[in-house]
Protein backbone atom coordinates (compact mmCIF):
# COMPACT_ATOMS: atom_id res chain seq x y z
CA UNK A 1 -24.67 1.97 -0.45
CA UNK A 2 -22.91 -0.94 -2.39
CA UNK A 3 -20.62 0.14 -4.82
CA UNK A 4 -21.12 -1.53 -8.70
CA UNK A 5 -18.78 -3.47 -10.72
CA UNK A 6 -18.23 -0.68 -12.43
CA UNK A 7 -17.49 1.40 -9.66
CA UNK A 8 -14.81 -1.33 -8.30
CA UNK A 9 -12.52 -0.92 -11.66
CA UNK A 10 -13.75 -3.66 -13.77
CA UNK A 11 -12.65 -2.82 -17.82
CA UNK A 12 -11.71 1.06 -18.12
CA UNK A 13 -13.25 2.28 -15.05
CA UNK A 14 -11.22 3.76 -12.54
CA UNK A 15 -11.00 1.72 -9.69
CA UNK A 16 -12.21 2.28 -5.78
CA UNK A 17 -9.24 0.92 -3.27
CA UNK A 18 -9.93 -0.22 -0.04
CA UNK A 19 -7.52 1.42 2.23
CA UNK A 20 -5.97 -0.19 5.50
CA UNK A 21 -4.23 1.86 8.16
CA UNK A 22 -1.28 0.22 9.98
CA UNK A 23 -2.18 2.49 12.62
CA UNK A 24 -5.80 2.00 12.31
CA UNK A 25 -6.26 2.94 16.11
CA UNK A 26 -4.86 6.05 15.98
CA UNK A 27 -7.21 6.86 12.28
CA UNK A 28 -10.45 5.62 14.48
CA UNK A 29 -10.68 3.42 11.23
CA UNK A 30 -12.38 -0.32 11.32
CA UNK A 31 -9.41 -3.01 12.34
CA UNK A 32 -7.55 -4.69 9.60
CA UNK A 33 -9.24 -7.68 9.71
CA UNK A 34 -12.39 -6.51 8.78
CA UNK A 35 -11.24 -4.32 5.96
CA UNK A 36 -9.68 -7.47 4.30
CA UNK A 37 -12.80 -9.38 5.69
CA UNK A 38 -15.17 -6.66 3.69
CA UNK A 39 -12.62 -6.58 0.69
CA UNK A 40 -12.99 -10.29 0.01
CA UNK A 41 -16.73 -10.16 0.54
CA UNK A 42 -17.31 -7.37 -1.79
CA UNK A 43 -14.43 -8.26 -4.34
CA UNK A 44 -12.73 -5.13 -4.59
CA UNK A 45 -10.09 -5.66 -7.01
CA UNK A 46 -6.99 -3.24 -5.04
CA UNK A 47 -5.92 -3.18 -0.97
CA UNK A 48 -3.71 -0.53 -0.03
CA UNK A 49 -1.37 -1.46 3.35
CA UNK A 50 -0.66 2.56 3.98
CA UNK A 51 -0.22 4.85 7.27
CA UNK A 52 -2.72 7.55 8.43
CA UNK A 53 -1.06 10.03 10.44
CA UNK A 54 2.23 11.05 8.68
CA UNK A 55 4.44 12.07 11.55
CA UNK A 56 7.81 10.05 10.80
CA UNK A 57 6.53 6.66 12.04
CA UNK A 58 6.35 4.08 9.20
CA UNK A 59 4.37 1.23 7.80
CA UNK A 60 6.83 -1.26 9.80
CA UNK A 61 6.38 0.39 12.93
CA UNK A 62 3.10 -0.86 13.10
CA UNK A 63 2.92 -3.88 11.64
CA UNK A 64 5.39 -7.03 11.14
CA UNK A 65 6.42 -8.67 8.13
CA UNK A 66 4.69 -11.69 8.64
CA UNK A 67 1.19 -10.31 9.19
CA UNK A 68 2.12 -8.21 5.71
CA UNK A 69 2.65 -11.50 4.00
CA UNK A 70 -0.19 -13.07 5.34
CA UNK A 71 -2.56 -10.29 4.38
CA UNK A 72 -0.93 -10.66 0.77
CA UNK A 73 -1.31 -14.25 1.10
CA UNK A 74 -5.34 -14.03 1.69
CA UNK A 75 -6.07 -11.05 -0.64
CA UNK A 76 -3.62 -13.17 -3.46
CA UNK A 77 -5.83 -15.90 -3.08
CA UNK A 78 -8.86 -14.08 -4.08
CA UNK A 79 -7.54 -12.28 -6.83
CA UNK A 80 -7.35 -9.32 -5.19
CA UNK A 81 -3.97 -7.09 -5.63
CA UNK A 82 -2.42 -5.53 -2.85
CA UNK A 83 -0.27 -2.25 -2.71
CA UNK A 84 2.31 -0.86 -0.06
CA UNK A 85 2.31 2.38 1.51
CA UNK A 86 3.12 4.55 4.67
CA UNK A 87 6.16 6.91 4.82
CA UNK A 88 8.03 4.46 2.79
CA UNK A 89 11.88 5.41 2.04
CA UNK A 90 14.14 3.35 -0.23
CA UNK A 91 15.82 1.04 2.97
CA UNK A 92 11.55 0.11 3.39
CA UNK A 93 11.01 -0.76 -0.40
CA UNK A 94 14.55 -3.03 -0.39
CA UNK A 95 12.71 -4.70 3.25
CA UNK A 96 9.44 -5.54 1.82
CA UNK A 97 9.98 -6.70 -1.58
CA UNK A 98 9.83 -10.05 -0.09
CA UNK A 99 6.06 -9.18 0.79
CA UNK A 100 5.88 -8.83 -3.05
CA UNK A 101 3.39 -6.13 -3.10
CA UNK A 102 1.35 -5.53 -6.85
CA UNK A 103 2.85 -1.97 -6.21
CA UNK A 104 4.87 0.41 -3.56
CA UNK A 105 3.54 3.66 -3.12
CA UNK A 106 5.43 6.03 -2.28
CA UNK A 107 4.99 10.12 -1.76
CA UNK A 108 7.78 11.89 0.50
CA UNK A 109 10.68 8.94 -0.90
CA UNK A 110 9.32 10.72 -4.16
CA UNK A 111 10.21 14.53 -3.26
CA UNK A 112 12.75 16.44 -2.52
CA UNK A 113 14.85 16.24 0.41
CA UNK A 114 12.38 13.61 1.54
CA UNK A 115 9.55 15.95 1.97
CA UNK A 116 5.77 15.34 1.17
CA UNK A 117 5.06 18.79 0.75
CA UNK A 118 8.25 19.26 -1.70
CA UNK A 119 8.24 18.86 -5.50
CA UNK A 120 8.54 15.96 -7.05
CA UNK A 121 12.61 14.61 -7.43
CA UNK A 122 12.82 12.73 -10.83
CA UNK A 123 16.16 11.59 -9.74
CA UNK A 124 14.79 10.13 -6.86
CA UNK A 125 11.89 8.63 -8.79
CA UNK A 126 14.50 6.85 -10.88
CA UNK A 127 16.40 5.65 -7.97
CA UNK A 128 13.06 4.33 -6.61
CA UNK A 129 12.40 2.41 -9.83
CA UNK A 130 15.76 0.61 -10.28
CA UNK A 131 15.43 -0.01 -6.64
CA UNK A 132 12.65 -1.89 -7.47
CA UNK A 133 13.32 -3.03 -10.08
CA UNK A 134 16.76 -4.93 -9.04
CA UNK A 135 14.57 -6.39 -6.07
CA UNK A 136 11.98 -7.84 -8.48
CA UNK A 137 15.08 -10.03 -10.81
């Protein structure tokens, strides 16, 4: 069923992300291409770049730089932001800020001792941020 505007986050709405495994294979999801293919054709407004199975591999273990730039690339030329996830520590948020995602997203890098299934870390949340934030001066 096509989703509406409304549904896609247009004004106040929340909106619906289209979600890309780096390790699509192993998720039995549809192939990158065609989620940025169907993304573009259906003018979502968000693509998350994130990892299905969370077992210690990483977003860059499964896909290069250059592809992430060229996905950014094509989704930045039709208006379409694009966000950064998959077992993401502070060393991968320093590597990809040249990607220049709209956003990281980040979970375990969040937590305590590195841990998903920990409590949030506010310390580590700040680090995070300046992180960022001294990678996007």
């Amino acid at each position: 069923m096509p989703l509406s505007p409304q549904s896609r986050g247009e004004g106040d709405n929340p909106q619906t992300v289209v979600v890309i495994y780096a390790d699509w294979q192993r998720a039995s999801s549809p192939a990158p291409e065609e989620l940025l293919d169907f993304a573009i054709a259906e003018a979502f407004r968000v693509v998350l770049i994130d990892t299905w199975q969370k077992d210690g591999l990483r977003l860059t273990d499964f896909v290069s730089m250059e592809t992430l730039r060229e996905w950014r690339e094509r989704l930045s030329a039709t208006d379409i932001s694009f966000a950064i996830a998959g077992s993401l520590q502070e060393c991968d948020i320093a590597e990809l800020a040249p990607v220049a995602p709209r956003w990281f997203a980040v979970r375990g890098a969040a937590c305590v001792q590195n841990r998903r299934e920990s409590h949030i870390d506010i310390d580590r949340v700040r680090s995070i941020k300046r992180l960022i934030d001294n990678c996007s001066a």
